[in-house]
N, C-alpha and C. Protein backbone atom coordinates (compact mmCIF):
# COMPACT_ATOMS: atom_id res chain seq x y z
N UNK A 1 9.45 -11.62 -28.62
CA UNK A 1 8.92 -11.54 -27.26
C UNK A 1 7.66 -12.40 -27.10
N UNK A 2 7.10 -11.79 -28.54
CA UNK A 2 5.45 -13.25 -28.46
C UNK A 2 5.82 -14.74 -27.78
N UNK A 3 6.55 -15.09 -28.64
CA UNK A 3 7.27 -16.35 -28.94
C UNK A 3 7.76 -16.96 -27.51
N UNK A 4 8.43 -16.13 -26.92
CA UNK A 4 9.07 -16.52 -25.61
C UNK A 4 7.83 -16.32 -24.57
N UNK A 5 6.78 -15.21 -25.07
CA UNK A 5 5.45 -15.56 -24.05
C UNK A 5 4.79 -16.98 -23.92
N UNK A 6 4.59 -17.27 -25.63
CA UNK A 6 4.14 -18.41 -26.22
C UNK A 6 4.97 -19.85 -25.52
N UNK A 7 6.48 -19.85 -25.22
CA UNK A 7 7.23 -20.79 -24.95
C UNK A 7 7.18 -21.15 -23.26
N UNK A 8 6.52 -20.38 -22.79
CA UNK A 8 6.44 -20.65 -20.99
C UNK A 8 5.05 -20.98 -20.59
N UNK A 9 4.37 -21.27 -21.96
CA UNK A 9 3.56 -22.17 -21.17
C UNK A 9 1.92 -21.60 -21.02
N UNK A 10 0.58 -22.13 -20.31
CA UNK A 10 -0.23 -21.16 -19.84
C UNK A 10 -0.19 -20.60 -18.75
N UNK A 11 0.78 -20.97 -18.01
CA UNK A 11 1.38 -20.17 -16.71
C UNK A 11 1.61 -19.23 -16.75
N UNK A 12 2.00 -18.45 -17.97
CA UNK A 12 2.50 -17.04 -18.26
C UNK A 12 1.57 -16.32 -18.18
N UNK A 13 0.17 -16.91 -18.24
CA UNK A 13 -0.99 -16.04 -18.22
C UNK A 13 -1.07 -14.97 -16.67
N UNK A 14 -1.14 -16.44 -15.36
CA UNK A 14 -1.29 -15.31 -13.88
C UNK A 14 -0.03 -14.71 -13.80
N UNK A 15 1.02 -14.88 -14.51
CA UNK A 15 2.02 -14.03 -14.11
C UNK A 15 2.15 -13.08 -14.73
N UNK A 16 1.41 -12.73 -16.06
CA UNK A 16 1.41 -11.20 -17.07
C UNK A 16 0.29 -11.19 -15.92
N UNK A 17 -0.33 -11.41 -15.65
CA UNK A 17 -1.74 -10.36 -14.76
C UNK A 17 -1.40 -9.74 -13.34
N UNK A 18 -0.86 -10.90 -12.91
CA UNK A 18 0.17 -10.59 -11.72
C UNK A 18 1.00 -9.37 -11.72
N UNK A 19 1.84 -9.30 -13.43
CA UNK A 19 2.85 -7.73 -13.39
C UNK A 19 1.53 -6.99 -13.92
N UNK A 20 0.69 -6.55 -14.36
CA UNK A 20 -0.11 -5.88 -14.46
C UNK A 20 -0.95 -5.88 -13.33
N UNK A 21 -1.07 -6.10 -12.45
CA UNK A 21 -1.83 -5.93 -11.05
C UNK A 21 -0.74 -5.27 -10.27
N UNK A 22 0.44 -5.09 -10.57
CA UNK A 22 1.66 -4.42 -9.78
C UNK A 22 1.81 -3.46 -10.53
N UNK A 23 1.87 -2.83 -11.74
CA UNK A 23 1.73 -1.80 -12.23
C UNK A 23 0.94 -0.79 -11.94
N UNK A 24 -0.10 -1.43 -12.21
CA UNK A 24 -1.68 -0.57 -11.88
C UNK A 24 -1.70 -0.48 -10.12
N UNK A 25 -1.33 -1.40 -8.95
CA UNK A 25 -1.27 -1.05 -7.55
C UNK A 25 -0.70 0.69 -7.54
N UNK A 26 0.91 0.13 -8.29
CA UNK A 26 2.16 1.22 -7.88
C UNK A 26 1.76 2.31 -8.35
N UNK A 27 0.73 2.32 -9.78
CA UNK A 27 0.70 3.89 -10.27
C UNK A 27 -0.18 4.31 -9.36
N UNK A 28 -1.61 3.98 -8.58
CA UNK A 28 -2.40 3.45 -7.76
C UNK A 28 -1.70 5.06 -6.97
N UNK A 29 -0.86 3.66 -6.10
CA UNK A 29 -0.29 4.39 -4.78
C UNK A 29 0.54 5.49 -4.69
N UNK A 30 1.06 5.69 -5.87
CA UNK A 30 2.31 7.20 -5.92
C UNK A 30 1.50 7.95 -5.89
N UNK A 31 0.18 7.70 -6.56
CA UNK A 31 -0.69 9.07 -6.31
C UNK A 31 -1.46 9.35 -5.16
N UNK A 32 -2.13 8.30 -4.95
CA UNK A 32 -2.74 8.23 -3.52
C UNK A 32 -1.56 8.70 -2.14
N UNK A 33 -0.23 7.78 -2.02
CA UNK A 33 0.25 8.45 -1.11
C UNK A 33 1.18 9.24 -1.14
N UNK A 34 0.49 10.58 -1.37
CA UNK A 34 1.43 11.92 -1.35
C UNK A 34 1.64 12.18 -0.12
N UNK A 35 2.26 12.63 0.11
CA UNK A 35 2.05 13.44 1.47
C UNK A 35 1.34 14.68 1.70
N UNK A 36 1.46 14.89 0.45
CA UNK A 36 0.98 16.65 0.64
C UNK A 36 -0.39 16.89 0.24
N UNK A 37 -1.14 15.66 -0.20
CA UNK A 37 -2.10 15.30 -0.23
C UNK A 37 -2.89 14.84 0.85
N UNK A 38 -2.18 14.03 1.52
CA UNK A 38 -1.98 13.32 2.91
C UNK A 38 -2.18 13.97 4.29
N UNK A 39 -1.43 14.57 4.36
CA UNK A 39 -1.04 15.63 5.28
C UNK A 39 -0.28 16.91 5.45
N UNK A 40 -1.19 17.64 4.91
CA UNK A 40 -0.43 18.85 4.53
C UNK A 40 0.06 19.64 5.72
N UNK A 41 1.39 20.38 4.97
CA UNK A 41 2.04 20.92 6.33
C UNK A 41 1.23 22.37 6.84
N UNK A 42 0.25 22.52 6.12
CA UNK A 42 -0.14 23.94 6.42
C UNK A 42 -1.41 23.86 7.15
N UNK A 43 -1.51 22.46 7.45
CA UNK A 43 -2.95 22.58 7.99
C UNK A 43 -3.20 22.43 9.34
N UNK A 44 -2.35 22.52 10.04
CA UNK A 44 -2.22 22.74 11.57
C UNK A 44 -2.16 23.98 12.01
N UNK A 45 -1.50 24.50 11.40
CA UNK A 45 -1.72 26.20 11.51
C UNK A 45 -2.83 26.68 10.89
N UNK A 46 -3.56 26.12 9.92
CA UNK A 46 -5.09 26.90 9.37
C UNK A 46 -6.12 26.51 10.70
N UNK A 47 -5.99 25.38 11.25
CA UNK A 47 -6.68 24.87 12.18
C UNK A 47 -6.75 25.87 13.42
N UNK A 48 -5.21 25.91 13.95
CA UNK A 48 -5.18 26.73 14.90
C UNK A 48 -5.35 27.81 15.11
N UNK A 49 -5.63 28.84 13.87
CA UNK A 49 -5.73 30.16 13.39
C UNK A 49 -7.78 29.94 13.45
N UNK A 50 -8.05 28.99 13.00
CA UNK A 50 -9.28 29.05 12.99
C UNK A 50 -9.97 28.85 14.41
N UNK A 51 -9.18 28.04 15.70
CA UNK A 51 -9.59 27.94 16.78
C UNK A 51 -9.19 29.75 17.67
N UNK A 52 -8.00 30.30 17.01
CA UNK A 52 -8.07 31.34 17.92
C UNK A 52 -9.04 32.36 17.83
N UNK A 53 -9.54 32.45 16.16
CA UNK A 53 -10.76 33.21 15.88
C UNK A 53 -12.21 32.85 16.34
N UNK A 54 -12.06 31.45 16.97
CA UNK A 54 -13.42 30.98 17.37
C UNK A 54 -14.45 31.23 16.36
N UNK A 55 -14.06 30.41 14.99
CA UNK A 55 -14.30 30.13 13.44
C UNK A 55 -15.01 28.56 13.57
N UNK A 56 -14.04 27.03 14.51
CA UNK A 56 -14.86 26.37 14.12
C UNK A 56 -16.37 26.21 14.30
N UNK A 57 -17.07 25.79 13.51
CA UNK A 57 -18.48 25.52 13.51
C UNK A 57 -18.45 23.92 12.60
N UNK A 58 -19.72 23.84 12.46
CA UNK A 58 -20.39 22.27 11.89
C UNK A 58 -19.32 22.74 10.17
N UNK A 59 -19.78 23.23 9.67
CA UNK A 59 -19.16 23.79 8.40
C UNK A 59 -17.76 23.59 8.35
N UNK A 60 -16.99 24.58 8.97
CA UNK A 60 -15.60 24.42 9.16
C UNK A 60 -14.79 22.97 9.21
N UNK A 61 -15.87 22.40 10.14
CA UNK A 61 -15.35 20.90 10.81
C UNK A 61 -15.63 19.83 9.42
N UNK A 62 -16.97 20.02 8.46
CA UNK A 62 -17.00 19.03 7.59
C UNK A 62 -16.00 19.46 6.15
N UNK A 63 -15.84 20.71 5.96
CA UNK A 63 -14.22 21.53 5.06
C UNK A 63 -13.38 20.46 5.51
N UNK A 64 -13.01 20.45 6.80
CA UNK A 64 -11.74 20.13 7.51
C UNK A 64 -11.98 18.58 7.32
N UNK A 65 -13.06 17.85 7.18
CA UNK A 65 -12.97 16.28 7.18
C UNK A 65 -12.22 16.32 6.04
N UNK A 66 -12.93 17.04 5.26
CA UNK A 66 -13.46 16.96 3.15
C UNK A 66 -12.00 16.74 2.45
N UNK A 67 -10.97 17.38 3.67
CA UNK A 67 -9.85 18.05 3.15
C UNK A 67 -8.91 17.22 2.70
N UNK A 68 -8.23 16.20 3.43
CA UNK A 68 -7.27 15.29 3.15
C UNK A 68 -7.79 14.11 4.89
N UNK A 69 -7.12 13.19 5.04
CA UNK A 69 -6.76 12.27 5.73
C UNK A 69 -6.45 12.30 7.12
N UNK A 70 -5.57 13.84 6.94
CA UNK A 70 -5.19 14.32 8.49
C UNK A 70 -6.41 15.16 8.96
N UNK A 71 -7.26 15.73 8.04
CA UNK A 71 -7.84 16.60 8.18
C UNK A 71 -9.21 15.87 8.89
N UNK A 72 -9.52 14.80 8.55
CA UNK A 72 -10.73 13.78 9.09
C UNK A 72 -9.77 13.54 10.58
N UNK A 73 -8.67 13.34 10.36
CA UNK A 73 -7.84 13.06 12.42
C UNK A 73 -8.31 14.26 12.69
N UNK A 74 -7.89 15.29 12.23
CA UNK A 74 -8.41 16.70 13.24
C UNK A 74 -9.69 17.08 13.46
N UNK A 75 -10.33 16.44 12.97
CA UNK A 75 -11.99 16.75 12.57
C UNK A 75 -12.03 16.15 14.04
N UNK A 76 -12.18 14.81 13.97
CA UNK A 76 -12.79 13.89 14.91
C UNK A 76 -11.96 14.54 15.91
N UNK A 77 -11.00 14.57 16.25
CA UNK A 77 -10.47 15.03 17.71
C UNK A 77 -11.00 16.39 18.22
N UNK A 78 -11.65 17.40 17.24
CA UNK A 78 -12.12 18.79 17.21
C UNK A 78 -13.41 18.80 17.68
N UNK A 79 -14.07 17.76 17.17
CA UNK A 79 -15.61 17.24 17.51
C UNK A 79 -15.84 17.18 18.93
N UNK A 80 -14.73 16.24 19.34
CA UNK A 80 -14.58 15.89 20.62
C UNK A 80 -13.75 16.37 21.79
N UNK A 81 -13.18 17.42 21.48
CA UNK A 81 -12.29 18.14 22.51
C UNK A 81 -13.07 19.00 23.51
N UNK A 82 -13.88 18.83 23.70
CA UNK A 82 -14.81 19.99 24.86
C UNK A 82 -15.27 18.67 25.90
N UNK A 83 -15.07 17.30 25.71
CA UNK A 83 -14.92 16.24 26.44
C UNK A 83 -13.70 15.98 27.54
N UNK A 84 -12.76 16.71 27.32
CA UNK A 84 -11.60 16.45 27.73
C UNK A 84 -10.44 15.53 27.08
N UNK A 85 -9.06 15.99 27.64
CA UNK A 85 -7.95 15.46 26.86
C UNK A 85 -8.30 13.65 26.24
N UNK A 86 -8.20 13.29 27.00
CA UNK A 86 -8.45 11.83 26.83
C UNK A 86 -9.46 11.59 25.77
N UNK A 87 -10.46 11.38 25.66
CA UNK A 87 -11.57 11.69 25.21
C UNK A 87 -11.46 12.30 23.58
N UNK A 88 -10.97 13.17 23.47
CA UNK A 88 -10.07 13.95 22.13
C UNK A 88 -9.07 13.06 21.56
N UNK A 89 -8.26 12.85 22.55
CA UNK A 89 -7.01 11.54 21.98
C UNK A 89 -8.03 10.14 21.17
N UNK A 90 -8.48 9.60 22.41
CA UNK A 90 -9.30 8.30 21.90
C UNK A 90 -9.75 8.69 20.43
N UNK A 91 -10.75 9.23 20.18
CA UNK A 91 -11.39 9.90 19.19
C UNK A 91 -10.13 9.72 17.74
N UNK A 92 -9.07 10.59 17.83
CA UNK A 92 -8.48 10.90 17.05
C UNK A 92 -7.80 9.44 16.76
N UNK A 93 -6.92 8.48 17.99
CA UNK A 93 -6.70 6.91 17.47
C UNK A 93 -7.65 6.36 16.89
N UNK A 94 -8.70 6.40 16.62
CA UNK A 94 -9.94 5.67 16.24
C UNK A 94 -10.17 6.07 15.09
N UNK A 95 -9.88 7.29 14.82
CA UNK A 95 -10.40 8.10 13.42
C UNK A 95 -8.98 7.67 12.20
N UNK A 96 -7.42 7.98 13.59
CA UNK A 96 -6.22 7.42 12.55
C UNK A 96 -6.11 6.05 12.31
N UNK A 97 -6.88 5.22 13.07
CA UNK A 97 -6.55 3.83 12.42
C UNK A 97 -7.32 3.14 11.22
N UNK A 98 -8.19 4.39 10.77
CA UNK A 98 -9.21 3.83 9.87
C UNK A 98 -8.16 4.47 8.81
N UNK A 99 -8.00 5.31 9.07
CA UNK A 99 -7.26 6.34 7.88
C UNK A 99 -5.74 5.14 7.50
N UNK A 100 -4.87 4.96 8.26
CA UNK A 100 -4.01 4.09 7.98
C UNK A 100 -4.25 2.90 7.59
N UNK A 101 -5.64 2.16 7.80
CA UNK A 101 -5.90 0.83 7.05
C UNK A 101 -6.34 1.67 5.35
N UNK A 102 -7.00 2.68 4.97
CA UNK A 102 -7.19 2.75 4.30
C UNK A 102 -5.65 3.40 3.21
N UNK A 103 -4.36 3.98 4.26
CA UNK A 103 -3.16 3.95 3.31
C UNK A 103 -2.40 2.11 3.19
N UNK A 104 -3.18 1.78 3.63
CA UNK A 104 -2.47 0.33 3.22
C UNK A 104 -3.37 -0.46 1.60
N UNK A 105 -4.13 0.26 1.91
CA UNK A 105 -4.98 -0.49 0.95
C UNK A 105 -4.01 -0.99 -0.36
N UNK A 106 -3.91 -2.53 -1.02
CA UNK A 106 -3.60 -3.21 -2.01
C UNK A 106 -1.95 -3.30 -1.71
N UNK A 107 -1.14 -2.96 -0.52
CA UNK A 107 -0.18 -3.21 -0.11
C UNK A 107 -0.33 -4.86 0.39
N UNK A 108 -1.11 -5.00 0.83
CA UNK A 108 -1.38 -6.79 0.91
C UNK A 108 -1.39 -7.96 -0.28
N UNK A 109 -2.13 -6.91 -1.37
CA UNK A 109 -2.01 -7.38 -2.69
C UNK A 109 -0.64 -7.45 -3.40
N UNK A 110 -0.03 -6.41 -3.07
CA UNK A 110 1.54 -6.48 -3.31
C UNK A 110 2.57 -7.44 -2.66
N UNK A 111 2.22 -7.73 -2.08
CA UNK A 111 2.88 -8.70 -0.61
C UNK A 111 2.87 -10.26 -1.02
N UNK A 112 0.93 -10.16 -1.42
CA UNK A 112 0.93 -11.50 -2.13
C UNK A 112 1.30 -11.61 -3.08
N UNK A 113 1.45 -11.18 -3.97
CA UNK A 113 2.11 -10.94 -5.45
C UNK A 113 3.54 -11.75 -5.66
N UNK A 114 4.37 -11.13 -5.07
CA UNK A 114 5.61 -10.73 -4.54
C UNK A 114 5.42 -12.51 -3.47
N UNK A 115 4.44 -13.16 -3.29
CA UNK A 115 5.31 -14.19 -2.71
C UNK A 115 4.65 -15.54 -3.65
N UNK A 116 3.51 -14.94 -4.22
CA UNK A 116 2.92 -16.17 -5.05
C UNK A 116 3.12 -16.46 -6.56
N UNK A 117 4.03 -15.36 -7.30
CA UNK A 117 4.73 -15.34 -8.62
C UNK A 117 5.79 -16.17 -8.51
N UNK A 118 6.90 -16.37 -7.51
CA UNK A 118 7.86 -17.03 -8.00
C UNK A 118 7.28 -18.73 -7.63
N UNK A 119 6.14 -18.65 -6.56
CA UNK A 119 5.36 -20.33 -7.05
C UNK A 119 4.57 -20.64 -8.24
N UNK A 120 4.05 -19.65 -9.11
CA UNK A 120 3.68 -20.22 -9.92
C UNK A 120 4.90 -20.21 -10.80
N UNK A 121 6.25 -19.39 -11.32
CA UNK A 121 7.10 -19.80 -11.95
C UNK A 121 7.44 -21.04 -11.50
N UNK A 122 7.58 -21.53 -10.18
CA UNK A 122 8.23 -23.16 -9.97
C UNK A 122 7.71 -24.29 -10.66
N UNK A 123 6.06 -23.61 -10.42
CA UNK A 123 5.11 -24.61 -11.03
C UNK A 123 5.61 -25.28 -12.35
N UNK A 124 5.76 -24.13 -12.93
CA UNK A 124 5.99 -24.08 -14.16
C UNK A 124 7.50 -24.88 -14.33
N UNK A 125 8.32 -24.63 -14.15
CA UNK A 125 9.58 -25.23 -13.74
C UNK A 125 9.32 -26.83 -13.70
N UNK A 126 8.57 -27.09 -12.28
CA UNK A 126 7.75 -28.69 -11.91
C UNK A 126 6.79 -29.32 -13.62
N UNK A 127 6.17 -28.56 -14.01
CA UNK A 127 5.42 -28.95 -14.87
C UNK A 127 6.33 -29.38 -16.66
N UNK A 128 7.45 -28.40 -16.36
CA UNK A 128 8.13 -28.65 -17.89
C UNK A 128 9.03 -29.24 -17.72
N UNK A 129 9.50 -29.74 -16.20
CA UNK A 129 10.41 -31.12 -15.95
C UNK A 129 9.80 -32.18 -16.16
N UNK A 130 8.42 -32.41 -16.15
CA UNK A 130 7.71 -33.53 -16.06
C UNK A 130 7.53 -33.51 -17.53
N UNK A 131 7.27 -32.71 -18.34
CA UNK A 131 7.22 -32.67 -19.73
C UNK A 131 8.71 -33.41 -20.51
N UNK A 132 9.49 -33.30 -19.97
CA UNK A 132 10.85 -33.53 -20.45
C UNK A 132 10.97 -35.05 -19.99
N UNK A 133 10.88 -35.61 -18.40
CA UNK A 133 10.58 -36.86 -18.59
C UNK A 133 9.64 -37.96 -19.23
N UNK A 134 8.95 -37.32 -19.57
CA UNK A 134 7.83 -38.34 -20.31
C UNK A 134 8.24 -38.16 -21.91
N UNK A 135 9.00 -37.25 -22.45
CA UNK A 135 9.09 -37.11 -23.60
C UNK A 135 10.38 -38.07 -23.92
N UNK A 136 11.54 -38.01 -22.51
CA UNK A 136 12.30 -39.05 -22.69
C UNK A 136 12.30 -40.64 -22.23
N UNK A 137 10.85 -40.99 -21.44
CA UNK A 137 10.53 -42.19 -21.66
C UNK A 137 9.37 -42.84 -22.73
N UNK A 138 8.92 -41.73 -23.62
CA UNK A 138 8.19 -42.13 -24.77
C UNK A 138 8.92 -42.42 -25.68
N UNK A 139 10.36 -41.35 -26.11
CA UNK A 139 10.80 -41.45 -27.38
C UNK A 139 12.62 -41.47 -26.99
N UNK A 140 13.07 -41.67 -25.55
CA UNK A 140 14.26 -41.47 -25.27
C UNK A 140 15.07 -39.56 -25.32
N UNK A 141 15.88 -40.35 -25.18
CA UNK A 141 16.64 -38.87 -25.48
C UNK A 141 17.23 -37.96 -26.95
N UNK A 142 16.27 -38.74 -28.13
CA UNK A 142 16.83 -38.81 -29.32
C UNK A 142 16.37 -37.61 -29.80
N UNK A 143 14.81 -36.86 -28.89
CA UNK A 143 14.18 -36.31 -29.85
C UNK A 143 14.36 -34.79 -28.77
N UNK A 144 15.48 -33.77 -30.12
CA UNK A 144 16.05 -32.84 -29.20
C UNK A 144 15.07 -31.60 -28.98
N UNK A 145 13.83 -31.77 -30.00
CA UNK A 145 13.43 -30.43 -29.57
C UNK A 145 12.02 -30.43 -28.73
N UNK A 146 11.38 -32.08 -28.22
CA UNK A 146 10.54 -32.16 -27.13
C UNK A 146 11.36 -31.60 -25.86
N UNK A 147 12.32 -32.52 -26.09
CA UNK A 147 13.16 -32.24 -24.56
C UNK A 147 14.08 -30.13 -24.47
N UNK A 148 14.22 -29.40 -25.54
CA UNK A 148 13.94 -28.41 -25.61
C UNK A 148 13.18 -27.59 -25.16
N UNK A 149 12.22 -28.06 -25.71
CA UNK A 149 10.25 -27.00 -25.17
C UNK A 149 10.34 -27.08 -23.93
N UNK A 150 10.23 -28.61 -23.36
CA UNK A 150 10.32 -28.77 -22.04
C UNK A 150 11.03 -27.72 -20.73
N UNK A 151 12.45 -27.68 -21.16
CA UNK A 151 13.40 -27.50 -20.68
C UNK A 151 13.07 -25.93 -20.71
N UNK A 152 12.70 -25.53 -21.89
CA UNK A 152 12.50 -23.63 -21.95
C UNK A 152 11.00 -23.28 -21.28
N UNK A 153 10.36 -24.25 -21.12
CA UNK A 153 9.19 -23.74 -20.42
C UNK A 153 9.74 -23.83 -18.67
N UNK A 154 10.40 -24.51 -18.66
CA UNK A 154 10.84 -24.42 -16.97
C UNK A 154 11.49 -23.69 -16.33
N UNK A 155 12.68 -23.02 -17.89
CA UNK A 155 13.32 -21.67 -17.32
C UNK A 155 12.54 -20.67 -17.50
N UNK A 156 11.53 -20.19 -18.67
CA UNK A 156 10.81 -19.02 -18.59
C UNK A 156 9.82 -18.93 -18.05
N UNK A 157 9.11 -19.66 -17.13
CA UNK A 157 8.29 -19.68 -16.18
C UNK A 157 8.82 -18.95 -14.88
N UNK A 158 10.10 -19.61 -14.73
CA UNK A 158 10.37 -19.36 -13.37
C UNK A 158 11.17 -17.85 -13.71
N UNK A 159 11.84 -17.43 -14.46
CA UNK A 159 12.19 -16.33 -14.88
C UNK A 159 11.35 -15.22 -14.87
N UNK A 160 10.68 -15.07 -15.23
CA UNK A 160 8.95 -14.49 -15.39
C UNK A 160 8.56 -14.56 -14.05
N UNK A 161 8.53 -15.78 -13.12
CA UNK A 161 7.65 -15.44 -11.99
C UNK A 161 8.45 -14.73 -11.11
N UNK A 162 10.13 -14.32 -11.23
CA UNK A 162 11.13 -13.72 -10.55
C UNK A 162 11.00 -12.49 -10.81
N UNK A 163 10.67 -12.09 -12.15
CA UNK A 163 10.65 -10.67 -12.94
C UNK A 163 9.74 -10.03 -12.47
N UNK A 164 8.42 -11.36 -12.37
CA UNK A 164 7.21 -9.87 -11.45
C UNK A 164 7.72 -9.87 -9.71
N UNK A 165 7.80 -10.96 -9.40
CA UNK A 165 8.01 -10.99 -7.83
C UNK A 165 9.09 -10.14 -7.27
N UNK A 166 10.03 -9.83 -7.81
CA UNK A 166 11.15 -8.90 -7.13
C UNK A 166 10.69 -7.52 -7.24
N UNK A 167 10.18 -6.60 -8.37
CA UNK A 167 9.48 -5.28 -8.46
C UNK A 167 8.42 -5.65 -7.35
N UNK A 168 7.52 -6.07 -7.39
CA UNK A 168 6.53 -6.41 -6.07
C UNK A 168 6.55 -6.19 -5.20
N UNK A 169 7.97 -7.53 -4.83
CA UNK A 169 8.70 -6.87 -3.09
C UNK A 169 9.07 -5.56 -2.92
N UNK A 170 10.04 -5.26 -3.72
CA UNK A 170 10.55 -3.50 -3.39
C UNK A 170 9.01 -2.44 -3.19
N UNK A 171 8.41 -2.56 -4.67
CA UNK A 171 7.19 -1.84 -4.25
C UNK A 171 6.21 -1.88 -2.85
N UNK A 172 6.41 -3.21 -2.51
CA UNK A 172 5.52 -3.00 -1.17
C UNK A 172 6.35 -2.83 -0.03
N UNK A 173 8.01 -3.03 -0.06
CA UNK A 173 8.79 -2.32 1.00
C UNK A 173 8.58 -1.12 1.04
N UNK A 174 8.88 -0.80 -0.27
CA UNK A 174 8.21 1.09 0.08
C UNK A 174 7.47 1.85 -0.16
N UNK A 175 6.33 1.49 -0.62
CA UNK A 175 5.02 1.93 0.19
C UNK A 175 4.91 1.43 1.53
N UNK A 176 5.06 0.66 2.23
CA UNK A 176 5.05 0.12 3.20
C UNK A 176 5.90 1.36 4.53
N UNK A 177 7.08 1.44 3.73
CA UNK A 177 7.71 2.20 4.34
C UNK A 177 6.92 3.84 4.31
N UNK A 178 7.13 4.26 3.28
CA UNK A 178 6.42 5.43 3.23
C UNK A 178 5.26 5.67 4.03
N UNK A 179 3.99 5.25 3.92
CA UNK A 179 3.29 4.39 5.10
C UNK A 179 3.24 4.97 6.21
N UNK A 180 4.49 4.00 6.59
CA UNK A 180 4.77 4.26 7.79
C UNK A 180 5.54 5.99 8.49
N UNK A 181 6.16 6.77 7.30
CA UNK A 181 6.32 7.35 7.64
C UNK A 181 5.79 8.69 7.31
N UNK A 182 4.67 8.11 6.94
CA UNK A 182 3.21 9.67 6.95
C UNK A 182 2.67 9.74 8.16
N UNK A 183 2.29 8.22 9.00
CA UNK A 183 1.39 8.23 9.79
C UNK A 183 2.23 8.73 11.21
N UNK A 184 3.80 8.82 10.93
CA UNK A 184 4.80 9.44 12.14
C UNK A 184 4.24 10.52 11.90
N UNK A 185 4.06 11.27 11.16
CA UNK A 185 3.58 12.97 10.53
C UNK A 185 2.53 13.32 11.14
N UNK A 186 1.89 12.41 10.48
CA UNK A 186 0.53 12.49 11.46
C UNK A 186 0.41 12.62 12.71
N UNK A 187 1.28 11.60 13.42
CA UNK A 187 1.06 11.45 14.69
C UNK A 187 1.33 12.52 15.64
N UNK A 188 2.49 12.83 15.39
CA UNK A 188 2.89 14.19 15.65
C UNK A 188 2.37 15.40 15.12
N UNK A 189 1.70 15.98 14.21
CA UNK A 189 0.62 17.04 13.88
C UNK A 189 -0.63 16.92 15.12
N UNK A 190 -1.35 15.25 15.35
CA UNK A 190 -2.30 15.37 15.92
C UNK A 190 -1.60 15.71 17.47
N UNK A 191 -0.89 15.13 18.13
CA UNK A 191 0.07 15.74 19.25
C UNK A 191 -0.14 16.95 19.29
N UNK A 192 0.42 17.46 18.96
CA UNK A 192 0.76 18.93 18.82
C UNK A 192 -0.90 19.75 18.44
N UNK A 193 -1.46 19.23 18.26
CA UNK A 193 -3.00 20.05 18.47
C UNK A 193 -3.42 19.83 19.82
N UNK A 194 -3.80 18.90 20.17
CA UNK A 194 -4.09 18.10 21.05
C UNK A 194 -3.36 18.99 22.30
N UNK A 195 -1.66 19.12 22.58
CA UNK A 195 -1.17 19.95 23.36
C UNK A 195 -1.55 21.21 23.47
N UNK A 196 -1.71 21.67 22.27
CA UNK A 196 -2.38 23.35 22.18
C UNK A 196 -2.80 23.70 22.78
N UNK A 197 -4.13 22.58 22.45
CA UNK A 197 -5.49 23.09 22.42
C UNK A 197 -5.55 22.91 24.13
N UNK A 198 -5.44 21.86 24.74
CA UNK A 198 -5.49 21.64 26.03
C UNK A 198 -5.11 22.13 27.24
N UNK A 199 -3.45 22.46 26.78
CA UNK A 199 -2.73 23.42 27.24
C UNK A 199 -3.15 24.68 27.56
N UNK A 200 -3.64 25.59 26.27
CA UNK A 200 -4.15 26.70 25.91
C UNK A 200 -5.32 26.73 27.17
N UNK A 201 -6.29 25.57 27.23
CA UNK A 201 -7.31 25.48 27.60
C UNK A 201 -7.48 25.82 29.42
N UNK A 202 -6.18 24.65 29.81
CA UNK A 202 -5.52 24.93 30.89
C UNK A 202 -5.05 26.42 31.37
N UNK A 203 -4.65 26.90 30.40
CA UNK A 203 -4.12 27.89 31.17
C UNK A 203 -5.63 28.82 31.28
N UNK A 204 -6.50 28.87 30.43
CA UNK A 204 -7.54 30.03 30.66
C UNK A 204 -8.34 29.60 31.85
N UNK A 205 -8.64 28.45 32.36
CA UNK A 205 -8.66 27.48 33.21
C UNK A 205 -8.63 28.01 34.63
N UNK A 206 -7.12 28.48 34.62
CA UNK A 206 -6.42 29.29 35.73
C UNK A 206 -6.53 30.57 36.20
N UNK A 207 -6.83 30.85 34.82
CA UNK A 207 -6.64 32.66 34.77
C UNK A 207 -8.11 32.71 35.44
């Protein structure tokens, strides 16, 4: 395995760092995006149990940031709900779009990964073709194991830069995907407070 590291060249170098920058992202992100870490399903009902007791306070509300991801959306919209509906909403888009740049985090890094490995395998490819012509206008075609090296540094370059770049792509399709489908979770948890609470609010409103 040395040997075939050894045979592709110093190109093999950004592309072992490259699959080790995709390793370390992916273990990264399975942990970071749990869901249940994320957005737990029980915390819309602790929320709402705590608004019917007329529990939140400053305390409650910084628990509730402390807690997970959704829990900073409900914070900020909680802060701000004695402003009116609107006002609560805004709040809470503002609070989820920080939260979703921060579930993207090193998904960009994956993206680039995944499109700049199989150029440096080409490189490599470009660089040990050019090795192979000059070896056959120095010494012809006589001498089989310049034109060899050559030839194996151009396939295991580009082999290698395929090997990290395809895990890459998938990994950042789905985190990407996943992603996307916490922040549906979200979106709908914060909804559904937001209706409650307003609703609820409305009706005492009347009474």
């Amino acid at each position: 395995m040395l040997d075939i590291f050894k045979s592709g060249g110093w190109l093999m170098l950004p592309i072992l760092f490259c699959s080790i920058a995709v390793i370390a992202i992916c273990i990264e992100r399975i942990w970071t995006l749990s869901p249940r870490r994320i957005a737990p399903r029980t915390l819309l009902g602790d929320v709402w149990g705590w608004l019917k007791n007329n529990q939140v306070n400053a305390d409650k509300l910084k628990e509730l940031r402390d807690s997970s991801p959704l829990g900073r959306i409900f914070a900020s919209g909680l802060s701000n709900s004695r402003h009116g509906r609107e006002v609560m909403k805004d709040s809470i888009e503002e609070t989820a779009s920080q939260v979703v740049h921060e579930l993207e985090h090193y998904l960009g890094a994956l993206g680039t990964i995944a499109a700049v490995a199989p150029l440096i395998g080409l490189l490599g490819t470009v660089l040990g073709m050019i090795q192979v012509f000059n070896a056959i206008m120095l010494e012809g075609t006589g001498n089989a194991g310049v034109l060899a090296g050559g030839i194996s540094q151009a396939l295991i370059t580009t082999a290698a830069g395929l090997a990290c770049a395809i895990p890459a792509l998938m990994a950042h399709r789905y985190f990407q995907r996943r992603v996307d489908t916490i922040v549906v979770a979200m979106e709908q948890e914060a909804v559904k407070l937001v209706d409650a609470l307003h609703s609820d609010r409305k009706i005492e409103d009347a009474a």
